[in-house]
Protein backbone atom coordinates (compact mmCIF):
# COMPACT_ATOMS: atom_id res chain seq x y z
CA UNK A 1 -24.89 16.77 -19.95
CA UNK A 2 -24.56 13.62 -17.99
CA UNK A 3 -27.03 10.51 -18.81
CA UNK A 4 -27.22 10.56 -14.60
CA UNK A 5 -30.17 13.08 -14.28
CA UNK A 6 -29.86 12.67 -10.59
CA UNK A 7 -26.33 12.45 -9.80
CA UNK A 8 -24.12 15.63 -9.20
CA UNK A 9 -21.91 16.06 -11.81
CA UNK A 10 -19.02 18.39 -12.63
CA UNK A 11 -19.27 20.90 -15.45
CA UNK A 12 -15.53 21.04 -16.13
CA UNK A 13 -14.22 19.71 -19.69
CA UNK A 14 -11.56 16.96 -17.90
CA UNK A 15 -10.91 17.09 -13.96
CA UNK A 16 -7.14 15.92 -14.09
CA UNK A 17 -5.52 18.46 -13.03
CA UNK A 18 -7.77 19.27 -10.32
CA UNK A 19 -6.63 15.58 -9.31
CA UNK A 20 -3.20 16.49 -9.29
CA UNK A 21 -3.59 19.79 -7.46
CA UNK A 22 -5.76 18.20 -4.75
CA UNK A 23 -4.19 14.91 -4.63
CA UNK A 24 -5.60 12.86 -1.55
CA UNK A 25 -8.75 15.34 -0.87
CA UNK A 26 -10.03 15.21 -4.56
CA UNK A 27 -13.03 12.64 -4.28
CA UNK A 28 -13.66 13.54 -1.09
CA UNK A 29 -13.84 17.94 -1.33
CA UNK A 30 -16.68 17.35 -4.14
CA UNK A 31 -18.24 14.43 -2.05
CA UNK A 32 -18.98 17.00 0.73
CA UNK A 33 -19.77 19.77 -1.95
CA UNK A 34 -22.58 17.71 -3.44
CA UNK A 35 -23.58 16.10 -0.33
CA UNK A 36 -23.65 12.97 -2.21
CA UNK A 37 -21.76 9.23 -2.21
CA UNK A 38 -20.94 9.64 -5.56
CA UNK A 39 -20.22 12.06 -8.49
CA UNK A 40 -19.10 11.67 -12.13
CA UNK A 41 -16.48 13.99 -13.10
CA UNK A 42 -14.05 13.64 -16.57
CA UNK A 43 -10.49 12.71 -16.19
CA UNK A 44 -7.99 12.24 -19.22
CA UNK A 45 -10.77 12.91 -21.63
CA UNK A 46 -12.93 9.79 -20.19
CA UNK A 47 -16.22 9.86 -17.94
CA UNK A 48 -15.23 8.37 -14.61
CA UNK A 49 -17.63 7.69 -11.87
CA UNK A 50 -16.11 8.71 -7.96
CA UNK A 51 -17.36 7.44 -4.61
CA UNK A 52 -16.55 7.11 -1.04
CA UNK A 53 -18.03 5.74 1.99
CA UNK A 54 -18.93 1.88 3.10
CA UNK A 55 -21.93 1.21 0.87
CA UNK A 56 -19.77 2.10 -2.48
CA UNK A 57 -16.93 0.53 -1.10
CA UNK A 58 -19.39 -3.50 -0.91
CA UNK A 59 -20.71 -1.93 -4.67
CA UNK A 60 -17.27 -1.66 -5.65
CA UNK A 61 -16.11 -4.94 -4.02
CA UNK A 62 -18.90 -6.90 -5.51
CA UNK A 63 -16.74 -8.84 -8.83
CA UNK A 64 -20.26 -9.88 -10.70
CA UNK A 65 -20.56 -5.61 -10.91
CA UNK A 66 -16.95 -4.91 -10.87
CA UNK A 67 -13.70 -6.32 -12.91
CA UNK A 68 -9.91 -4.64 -12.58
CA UNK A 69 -9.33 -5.38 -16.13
CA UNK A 70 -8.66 -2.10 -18.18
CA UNK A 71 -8.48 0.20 -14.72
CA UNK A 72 -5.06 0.57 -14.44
CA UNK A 73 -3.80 3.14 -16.60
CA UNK A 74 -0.66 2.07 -18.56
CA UNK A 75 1.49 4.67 -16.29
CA UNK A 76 0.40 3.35 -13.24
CA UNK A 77 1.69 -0.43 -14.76
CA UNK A 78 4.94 1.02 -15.90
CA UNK A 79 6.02 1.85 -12.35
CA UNK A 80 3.78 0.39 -9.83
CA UNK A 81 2.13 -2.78 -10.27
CA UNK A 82 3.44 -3.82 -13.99
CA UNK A 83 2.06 -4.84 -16.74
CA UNK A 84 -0.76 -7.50 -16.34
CA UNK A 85 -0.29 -8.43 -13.33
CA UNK A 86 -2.33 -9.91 -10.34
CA UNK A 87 -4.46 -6.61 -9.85
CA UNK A 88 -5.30 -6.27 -13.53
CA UNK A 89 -6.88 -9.64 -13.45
CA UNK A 90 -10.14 -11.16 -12.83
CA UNK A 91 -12.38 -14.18 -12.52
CA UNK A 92 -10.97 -17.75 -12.52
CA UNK A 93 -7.66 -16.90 -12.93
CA UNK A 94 -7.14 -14.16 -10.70
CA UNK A 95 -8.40 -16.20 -7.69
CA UNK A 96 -5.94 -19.02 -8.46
CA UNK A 97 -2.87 -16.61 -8.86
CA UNK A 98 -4.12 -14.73 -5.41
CA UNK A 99 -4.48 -17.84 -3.67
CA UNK A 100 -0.45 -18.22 -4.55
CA UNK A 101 0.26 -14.69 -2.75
CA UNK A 102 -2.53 -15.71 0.08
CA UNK A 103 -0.07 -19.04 0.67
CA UNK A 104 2.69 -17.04 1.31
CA UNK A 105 1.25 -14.30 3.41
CA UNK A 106 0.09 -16.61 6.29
CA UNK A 107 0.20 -15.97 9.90
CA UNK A 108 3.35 -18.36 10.30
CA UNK A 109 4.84 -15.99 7.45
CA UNK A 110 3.75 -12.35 9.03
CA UNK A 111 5.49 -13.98 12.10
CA UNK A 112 8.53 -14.93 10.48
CA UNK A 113 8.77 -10.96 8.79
CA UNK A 114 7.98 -9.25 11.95
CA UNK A 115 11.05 -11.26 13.52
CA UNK A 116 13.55 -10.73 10.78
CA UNK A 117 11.87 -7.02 11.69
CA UNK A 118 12.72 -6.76 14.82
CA UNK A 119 16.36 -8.62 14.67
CA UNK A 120 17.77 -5.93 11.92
CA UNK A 121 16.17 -2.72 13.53
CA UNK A 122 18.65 -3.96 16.91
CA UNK A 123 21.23 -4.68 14.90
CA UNK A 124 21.72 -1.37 13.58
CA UNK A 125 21.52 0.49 16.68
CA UNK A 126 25.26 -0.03 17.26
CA UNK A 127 25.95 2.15 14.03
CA UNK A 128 23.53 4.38 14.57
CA UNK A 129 24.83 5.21 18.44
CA UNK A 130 28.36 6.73 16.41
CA UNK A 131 26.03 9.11 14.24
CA UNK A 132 24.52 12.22 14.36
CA UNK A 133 21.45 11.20 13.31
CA UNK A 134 19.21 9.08 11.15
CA UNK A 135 16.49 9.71 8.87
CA UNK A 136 13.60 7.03 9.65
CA UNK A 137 12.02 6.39 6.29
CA UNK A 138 15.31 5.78 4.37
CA UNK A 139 16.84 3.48 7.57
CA UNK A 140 13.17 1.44 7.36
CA UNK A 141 13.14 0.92 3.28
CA UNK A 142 16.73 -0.54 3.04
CA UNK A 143 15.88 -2.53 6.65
CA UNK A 144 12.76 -3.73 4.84
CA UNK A 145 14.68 -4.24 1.39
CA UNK A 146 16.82 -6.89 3.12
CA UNK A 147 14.35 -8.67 5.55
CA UNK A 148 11.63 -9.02 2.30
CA UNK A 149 14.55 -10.28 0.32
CA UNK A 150 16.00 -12.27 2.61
CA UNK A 151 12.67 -13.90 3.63
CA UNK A 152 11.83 -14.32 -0.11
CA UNK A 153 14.84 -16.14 -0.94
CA UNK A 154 16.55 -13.52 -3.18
CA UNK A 155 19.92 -12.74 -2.95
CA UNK A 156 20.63 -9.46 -2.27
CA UNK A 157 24.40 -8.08 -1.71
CA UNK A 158 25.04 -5.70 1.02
CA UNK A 159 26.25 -3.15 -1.11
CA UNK A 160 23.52 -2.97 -3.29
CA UNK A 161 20.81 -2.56 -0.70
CA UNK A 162 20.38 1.25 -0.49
CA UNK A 163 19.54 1.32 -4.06
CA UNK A 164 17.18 -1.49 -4.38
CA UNK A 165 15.33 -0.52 -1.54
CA UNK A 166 15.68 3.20 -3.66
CA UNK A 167 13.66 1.36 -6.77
CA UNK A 168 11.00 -0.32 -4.92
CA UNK A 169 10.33 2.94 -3.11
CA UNK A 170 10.64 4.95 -6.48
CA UNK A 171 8.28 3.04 -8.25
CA UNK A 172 5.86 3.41 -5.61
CA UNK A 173 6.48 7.19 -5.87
CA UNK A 174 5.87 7.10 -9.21
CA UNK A 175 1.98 6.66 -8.43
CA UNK A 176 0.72 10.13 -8.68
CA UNK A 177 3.35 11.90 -10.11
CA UNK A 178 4.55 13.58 -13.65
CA UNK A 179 7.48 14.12 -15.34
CA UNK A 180 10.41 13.34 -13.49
CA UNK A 181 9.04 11.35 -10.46
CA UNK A 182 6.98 9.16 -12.89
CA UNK A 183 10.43 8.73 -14.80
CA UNK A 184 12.13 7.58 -12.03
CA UNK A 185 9.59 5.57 -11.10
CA UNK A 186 9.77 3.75 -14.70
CA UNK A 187 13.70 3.31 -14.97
CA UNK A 188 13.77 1.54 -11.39
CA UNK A 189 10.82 -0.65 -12.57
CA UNK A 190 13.09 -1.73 -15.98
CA UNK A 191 16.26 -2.06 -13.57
CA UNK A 192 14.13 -4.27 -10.97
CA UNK A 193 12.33 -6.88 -13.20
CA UNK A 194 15.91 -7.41 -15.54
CA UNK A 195 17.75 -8.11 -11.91
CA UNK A 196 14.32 -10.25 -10.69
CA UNK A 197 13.89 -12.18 -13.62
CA UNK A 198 17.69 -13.01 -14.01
CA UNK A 199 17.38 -14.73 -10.57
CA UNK A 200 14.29 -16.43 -11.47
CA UNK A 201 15.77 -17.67 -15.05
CA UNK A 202 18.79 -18.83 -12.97
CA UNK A 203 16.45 -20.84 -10.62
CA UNK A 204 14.93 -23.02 -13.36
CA UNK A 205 17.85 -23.65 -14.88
CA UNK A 206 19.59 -24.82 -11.57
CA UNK A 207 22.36 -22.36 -11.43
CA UNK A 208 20.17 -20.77 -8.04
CA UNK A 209 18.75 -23.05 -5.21
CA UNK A 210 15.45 -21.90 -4.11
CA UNK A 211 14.16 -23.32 -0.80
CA UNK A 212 10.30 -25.08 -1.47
CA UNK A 213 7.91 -22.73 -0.41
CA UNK A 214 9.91 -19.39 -0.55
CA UNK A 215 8.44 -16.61 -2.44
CA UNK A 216 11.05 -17.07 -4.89
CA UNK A 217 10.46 -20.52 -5.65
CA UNK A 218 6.66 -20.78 -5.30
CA UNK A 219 6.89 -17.73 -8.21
CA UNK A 220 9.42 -19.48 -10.47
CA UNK A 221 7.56 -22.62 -10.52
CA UNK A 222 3.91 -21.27 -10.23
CA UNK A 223 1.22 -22.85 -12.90
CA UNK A 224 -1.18 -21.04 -14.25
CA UNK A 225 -5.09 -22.83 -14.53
CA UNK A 226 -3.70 -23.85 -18.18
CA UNK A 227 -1.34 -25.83 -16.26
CA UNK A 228 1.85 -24.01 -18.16
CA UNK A 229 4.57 -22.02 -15.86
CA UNK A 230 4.64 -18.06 -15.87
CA UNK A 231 7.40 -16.66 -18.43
CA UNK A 232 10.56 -15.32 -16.32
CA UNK A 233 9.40 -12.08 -17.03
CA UNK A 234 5.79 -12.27 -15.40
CA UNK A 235 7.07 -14.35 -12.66
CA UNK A 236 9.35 -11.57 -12.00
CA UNK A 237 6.49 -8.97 -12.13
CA UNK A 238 4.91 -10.96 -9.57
CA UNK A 239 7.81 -11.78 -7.26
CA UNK A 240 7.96 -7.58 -7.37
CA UNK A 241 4.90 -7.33 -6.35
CA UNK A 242 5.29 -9.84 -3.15
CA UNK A 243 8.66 -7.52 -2.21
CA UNK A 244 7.86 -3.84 -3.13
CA UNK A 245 4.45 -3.57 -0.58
CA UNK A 246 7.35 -4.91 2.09
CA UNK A 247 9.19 -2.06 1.35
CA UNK A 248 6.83 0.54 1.26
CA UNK A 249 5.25 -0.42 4.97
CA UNK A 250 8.43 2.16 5.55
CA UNK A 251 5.48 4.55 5.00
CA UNK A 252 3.44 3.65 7.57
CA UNK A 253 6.40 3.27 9.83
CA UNK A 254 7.45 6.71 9.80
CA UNK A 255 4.15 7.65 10.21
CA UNK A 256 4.22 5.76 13.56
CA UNK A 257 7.08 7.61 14.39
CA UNK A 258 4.98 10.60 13.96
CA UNK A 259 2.38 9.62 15.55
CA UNK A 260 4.03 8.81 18.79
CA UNK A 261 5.96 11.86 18.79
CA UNK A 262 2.45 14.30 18.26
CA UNK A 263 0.50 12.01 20.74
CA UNK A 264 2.79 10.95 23.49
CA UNK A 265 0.32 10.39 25.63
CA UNK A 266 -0.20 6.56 23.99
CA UNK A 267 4.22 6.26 24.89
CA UNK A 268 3.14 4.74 28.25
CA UNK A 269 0.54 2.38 27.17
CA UNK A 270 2.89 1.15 24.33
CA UNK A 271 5.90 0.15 26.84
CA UNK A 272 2.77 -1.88 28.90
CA UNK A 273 3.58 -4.29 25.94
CA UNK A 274 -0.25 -4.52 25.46
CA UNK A 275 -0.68 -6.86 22.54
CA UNK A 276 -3.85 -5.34 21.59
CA UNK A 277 -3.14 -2.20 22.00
CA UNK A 278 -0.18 -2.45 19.48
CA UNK A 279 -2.41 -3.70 17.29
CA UNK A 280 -4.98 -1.05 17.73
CA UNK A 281 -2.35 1.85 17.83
CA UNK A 282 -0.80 -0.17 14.11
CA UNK A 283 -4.56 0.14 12.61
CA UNK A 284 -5.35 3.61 14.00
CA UNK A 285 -2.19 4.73 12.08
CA UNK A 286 -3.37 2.81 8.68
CA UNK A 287 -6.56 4.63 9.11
CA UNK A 288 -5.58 8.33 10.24
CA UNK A 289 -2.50 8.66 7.91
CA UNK A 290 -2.69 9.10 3.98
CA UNK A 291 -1.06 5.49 2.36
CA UNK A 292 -3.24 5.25 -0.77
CA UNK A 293 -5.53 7.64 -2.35
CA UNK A 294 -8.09 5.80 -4.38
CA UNK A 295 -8.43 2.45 -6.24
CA UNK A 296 -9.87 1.79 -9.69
CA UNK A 297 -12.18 -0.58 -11.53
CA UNK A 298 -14.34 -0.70 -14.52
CA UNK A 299 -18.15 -1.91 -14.69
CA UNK A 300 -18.47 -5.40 -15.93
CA UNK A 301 -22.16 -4.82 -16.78
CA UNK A 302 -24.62 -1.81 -16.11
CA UNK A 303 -26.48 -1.34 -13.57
CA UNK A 304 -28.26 0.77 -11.26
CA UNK A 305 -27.27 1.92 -7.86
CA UNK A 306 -28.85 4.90 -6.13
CA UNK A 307 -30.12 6.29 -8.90
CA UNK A 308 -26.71 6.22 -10.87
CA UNK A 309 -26.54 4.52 -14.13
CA UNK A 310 -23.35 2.75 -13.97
CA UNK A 311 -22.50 1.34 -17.74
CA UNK A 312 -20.61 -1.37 -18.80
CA UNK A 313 -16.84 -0.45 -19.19
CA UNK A 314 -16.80 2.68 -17.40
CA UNK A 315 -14.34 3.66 -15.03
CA UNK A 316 -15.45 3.99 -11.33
CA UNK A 317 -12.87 5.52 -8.51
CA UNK A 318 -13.27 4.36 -4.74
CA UNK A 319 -11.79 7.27 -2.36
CA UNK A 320 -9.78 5.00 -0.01
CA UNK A 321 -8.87 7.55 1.95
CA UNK A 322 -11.72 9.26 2.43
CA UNK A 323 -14.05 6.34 4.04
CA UNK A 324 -10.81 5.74 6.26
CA UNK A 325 -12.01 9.70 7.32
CA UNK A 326 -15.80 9.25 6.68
CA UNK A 327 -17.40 10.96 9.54
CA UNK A 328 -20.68 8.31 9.25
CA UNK A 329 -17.93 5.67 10.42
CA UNK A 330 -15.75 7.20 12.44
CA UNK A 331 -16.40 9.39 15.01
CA UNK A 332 -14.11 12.62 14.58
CA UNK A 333 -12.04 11.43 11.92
CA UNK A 334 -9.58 13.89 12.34
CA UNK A 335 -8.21 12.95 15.54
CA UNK A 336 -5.84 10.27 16.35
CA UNK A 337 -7.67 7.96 18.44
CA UNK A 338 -6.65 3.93 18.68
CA UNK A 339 -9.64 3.24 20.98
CA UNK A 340 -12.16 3.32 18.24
CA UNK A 341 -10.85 0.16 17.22
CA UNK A 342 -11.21 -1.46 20.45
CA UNK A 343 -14.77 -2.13 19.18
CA UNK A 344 -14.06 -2.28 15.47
CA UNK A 345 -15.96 -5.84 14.00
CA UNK A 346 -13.01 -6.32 11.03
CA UNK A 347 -15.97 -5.17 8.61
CA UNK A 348 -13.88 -5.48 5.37
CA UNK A 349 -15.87 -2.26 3.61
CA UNK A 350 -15.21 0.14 6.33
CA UNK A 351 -11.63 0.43 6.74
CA UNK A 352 -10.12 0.21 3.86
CA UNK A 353 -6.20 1.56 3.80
CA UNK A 354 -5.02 -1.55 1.44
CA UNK A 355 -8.35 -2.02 -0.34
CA UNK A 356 -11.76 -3.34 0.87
CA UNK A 357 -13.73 -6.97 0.60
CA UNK A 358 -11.96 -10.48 1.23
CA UNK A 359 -8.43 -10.65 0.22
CA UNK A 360 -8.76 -14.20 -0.56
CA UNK A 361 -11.51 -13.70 -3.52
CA UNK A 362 -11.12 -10.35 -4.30
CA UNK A 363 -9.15 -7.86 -4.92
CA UNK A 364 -8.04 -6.22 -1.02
CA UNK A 365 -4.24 -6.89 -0.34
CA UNK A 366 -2.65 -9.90 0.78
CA UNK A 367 -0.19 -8.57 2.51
CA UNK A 368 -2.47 -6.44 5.07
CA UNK A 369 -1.24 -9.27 7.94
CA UNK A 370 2.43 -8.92 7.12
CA UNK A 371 2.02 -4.63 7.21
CA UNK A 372 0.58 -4.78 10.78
CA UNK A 373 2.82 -7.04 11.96
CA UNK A 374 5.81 -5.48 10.76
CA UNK A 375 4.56 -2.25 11.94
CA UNK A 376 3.34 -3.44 16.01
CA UNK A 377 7.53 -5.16 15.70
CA UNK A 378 8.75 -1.43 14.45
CA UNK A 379 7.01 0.24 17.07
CA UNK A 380 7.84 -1.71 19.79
CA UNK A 381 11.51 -1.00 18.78
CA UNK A 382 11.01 2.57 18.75
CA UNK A 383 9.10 2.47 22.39
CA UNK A 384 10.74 -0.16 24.31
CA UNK A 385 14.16 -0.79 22.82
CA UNK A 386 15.85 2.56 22.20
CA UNK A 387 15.78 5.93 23.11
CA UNK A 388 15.93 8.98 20.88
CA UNK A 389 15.55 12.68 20.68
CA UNK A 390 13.52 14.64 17.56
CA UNK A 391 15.69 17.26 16.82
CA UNK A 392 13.92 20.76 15.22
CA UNK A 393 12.84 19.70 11.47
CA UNK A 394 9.64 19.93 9.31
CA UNK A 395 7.70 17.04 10.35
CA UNK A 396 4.57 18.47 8.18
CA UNK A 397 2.97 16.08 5.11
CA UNK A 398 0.93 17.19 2.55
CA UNK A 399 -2.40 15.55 1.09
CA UNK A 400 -2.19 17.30 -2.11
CA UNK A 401 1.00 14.95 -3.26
CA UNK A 402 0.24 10.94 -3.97
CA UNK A 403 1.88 9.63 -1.91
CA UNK A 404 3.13 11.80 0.68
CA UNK A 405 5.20 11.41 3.44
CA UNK A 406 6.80 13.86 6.39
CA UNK A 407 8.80 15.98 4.45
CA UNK A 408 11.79 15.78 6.24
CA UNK A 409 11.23 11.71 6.52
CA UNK A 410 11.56 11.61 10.50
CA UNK A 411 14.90 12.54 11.89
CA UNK A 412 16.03 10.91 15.38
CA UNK A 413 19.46 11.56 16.80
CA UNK A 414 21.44 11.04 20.23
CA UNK A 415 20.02 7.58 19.66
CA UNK A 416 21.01 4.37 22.40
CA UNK A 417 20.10 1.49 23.90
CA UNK A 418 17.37 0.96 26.52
């Protein structure tokens, strides 16, 4: 029986593989079941608190109640974020090692990206004019590999792009999965921090130049509050984790792509070259479409919140997704519509598709300014500088996979030139 009297709870032994089966739609089917915020639930053996919705999210946010510390399961640093690094960390020293990734996320930055963005998606149509077709996703994660590298400062060889871009994409795969996704996920993690931290060993010992102020450099030479450098290996971690969110806005491109070609309607107002449209189109896709699922933390010290009895150490889940879909903030949720955010304030617990609060102090991506721009550059490409048919293919996604995509990752043929 749960020590929360008043808050619904679920009567199975361990909920994991409900998780799995349900993927996106987990916290969110029992949050309408119970008619409730939150609900504690056991997964992997351990009592876990879930919640969705604004309020939670500012709970959640708050870092006096809150602390990443101990939230990300081993599995999830083996692929994704590795081990111990910025989103594992809290306090003192996580707001000096975030304000490194804040100073190289600024708007000059975002600009710069969304350029090198725009000049490699017209340099391939040339090459993609002599082919049958294309496959979005897979065009938009190598394109991305090679502008985030080449903005960064790391060297990347033409002939090795496809399969970076592969790694950083398969260890972002490797979030929700089992067996041999999360495998895949792991080996192109161990390949990608041996290449990474070769290039940053080779910077401090002056075999590399590394221009001031690059991601590369800033990482290599980074202090920590105990005024000593990173090891090669965590400044490699890190430098990862500056490159692989580039790479995985291919998500959320595609998903533009689909969203154009279900509502064509917006086509017309996109070639207007409406800045703020663009920008309310990029968002409307971040909220609408799945990107991640949930985000973890554990309780730094109990306390009480509507009626819940939240302990110290416990694990608490935050259902990103569903507040992006919470009916109590958006109006029908479950249609596409970019003019709710014509109004939208920028409150920082309400929309939530990289993480909620200030990404300066806490723990909601840095890189939220670099994904929209990169995205309003990608679909202006797709509206105003080529033209393309959709041939017949399965265009459907499923929420029950983390993270999911349009199965057959966007085909466009008979492309050219405007």
């Amino acid at each position: 029986m749960s020590t929360n009297e008043n808050v619904p709870h679920e009567k199975t032994i361990d909920n994991s593989l409900a998780l799995m089966r349900e993927g996106y739609l987990f916290i969110g089917n029992r949050i309408d079941r119970y008619e409730s915020d939150l609900f504690e639930t056991r997964l992997l053996g351990e009592k876990v608190i879930c919640m969705s919705g604004e309020e939670p999210a500012k709970i959640f946010y708050d870092s006096e109640r809150f602390q990443r510390k101990g939230a990300a399961p081993k599995r999830v640093q083996k692929t994704l974020f590795g081990e111990n690094a910025v989103q594992t960390m809290d306090g003192e020293a996580h707001i000096h090692r975030k304000l490194l990734f804040m100073s190289l996320m600024t708007p000059p930055h975002q600009k710069r990206l969304a350029d090198l963005m725009m000049r490699e998606w017209q340099k391939s149509i040339g090459s993609w004019q002599d082919t049958e077709g294309i496959v979005l996703f897979d065009e938009a994660k190598e394109t991305l590999c090679r502008i985030s590298c080449n903005w960064a400062g790391v060297p990347l060889k033409e002939s090795e792009a496809r399969e970076r871009a592969d790694d950083f994409s398969d260890m972002v795969d490797a979030f929700g999965a089992v067996g041999q996704r999360h495998r895949k996920g792991r080996k192109a993690r161990r390949r990608t921090e041996k290449w990474i931290q070769s290039i940053i060993e080779d910077v401090r010992n002056g075999k590399l130049e590394a221009d001031e102020g690059s991601a590369l450099y800033e990482m290599a030479f980074h202090r920590q509050l105990n005024g000593k450098k990173l090891d090669a290996e965590m400044a490699a971690i890190e430098l990862i984790n500056v490159l692989r969110p580039i790479v995985a806005i291919a998500t959320f491109i595609t998903f533009s792509a689909l969203a154009l070609q279900t509502h064509p309607k917006y086509k017309e107002k996109l070639q207007s070259r409406d800045e703020r449209f663009l920008e309310m189109f990029a968002q409307e896709v971040r909220r609408y479409y799945p990107f991640g699922p949930f985000v973890g933390a554990r309780v730094k010290k109990e306390f009480v919140w509507n009626d819940c009895e939240f302990k110290k150490g416990m694990l608490v889940l935050l259902d990103m997704y569903g507040t992006n879909h919470d009916p109590r903030i958006w109006g029908d949720p479950e249609e596409f519509r970019p003019e709710r955010f014509s109004d939208w304030d920028g409150n920082l617990f309400d929309f939530i598709p990289q993480g909620g609060g200030e990404a300066e102090k806490g723990h909601r991506c840095p890189g939220e300014g670099i994904t929209v721009e990169v995205m309003k550059a990608s679909l202006d490409f797709l509206v105003n500088k080529i033209e393309y048919e959709v041939p017949g293919q399965d265009l459907s996604y499923t929420l029950l996979k983390m993270p999911t995509l349009p199965k057959s990752g966007f085909i466009l043929s008979n492309i050219r030139q405007k």
